[in-house]
Protein backbone atom coordinates (compact mmCIF):
# COMPACT_ATOMS: atom_id res chain seq x y z
CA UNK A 1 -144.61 77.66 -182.55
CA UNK A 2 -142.86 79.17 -179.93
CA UNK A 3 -140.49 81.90 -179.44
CA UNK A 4 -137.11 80.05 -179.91
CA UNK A 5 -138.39 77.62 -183.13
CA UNK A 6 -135.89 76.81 -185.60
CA UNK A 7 -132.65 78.46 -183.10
CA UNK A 8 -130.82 74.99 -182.99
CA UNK A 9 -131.33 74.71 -186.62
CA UNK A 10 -129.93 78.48 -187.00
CA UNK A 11 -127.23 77.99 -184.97
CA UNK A 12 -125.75 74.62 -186.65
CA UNK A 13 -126.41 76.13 -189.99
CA UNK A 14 -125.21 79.58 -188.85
CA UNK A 15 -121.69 77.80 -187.08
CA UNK A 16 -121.20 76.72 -190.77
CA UNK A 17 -121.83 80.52 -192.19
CA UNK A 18 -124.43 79.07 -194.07
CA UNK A 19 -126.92 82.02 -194.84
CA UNK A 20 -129.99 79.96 -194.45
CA UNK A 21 -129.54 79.99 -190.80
CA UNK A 22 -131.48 83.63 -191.23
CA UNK A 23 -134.92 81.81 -192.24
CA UNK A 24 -134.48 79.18 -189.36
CA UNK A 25 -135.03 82.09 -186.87
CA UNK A 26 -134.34 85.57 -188.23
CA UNK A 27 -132.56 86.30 -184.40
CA UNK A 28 -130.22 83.14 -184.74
CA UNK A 29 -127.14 84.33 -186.34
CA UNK A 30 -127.07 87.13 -183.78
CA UNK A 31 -127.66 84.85 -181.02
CA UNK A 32 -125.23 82.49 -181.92
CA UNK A 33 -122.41 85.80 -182.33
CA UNK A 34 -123.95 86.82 -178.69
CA UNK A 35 -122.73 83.27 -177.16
CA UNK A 36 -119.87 82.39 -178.70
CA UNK A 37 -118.40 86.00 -177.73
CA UNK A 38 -119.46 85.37 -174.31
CA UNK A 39 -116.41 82.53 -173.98
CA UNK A 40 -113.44 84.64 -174.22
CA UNK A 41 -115.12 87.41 -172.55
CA UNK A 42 -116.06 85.71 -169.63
CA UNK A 43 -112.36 83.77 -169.12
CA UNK A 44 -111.38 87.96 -169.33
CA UNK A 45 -113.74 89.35 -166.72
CA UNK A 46 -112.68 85.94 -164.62
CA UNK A 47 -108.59 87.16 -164.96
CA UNK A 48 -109.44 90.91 -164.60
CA UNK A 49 -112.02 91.58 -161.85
CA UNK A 50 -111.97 88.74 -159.34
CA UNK A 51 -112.94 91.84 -156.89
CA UNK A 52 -116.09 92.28 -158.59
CA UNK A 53 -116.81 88.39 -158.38
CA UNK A 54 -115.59 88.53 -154.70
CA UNK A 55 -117.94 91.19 -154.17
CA UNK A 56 -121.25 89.01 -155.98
CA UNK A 57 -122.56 92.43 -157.77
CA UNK A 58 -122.30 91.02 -161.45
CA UNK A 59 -122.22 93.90 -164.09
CA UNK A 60 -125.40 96.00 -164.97
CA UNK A 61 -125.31 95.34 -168.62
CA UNK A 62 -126.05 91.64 -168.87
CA UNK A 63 -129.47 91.84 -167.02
CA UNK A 64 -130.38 94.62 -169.87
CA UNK A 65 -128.65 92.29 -172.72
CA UNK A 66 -130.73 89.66 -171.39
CA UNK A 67 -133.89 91.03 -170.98
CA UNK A 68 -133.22 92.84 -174.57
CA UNK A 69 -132.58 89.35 -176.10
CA UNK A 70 -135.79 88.12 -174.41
CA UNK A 71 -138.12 90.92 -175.79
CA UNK A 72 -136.35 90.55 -179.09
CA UNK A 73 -137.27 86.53 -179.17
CA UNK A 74 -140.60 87.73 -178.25
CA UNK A 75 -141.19 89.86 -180.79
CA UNK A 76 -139.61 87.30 -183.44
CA UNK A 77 -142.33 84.79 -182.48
CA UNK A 78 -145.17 87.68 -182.29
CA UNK A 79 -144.36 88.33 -185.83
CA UNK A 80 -144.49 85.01 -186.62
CA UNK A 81 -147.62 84.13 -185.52
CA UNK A 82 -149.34 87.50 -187.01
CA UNK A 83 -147.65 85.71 -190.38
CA UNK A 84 -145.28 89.19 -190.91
CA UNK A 85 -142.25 86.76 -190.82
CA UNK A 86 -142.41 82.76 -192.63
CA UNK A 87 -141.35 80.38 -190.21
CA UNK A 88 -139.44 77.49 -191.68
């Protein structure tokens, strides 16, 4: 399998708060909180800080969220295929 197996499955079942979107891909839920957050927070940063667009420097913290969701997917799918986590 690869790293992001089962994350549309954990994402539909997770968008109904179904629990068993954990043991689709134990990252899913959390995913799925990370991008649907990301819609009113972008419209935000579009209304408050069209300087900082103007300017093209995007904010630090996104290139360490995404490189921290990208070690985090790898390590899912490391564990997975050591056989530490089931996948479904």
């Amino acid at each position: 399998g690869c790293p992001g197996c089962g994350l549309t499955r954990s994402f539909v079942a997770g968008a109904r708060l179904d629990p068993a979107a954990f043991g689709f891909h134990p990252l899913g839920p959390f995913l799925l909180l990370i991008v649907v957050a990301q819609l009113p927070y972008r419209g935000y940063r579009i209304w408050q800080n069209e300087a900082i667009l103007r300017s093209g420097r995007p904010p630090s913290w996104p290139v360490y969220l995404l490189g921290a969701i990208g070690l985090a997917l790898l390590a899912t799918w490391g564990a997975r295929m050591a056989g530490v986590i089931a996948a479904q």
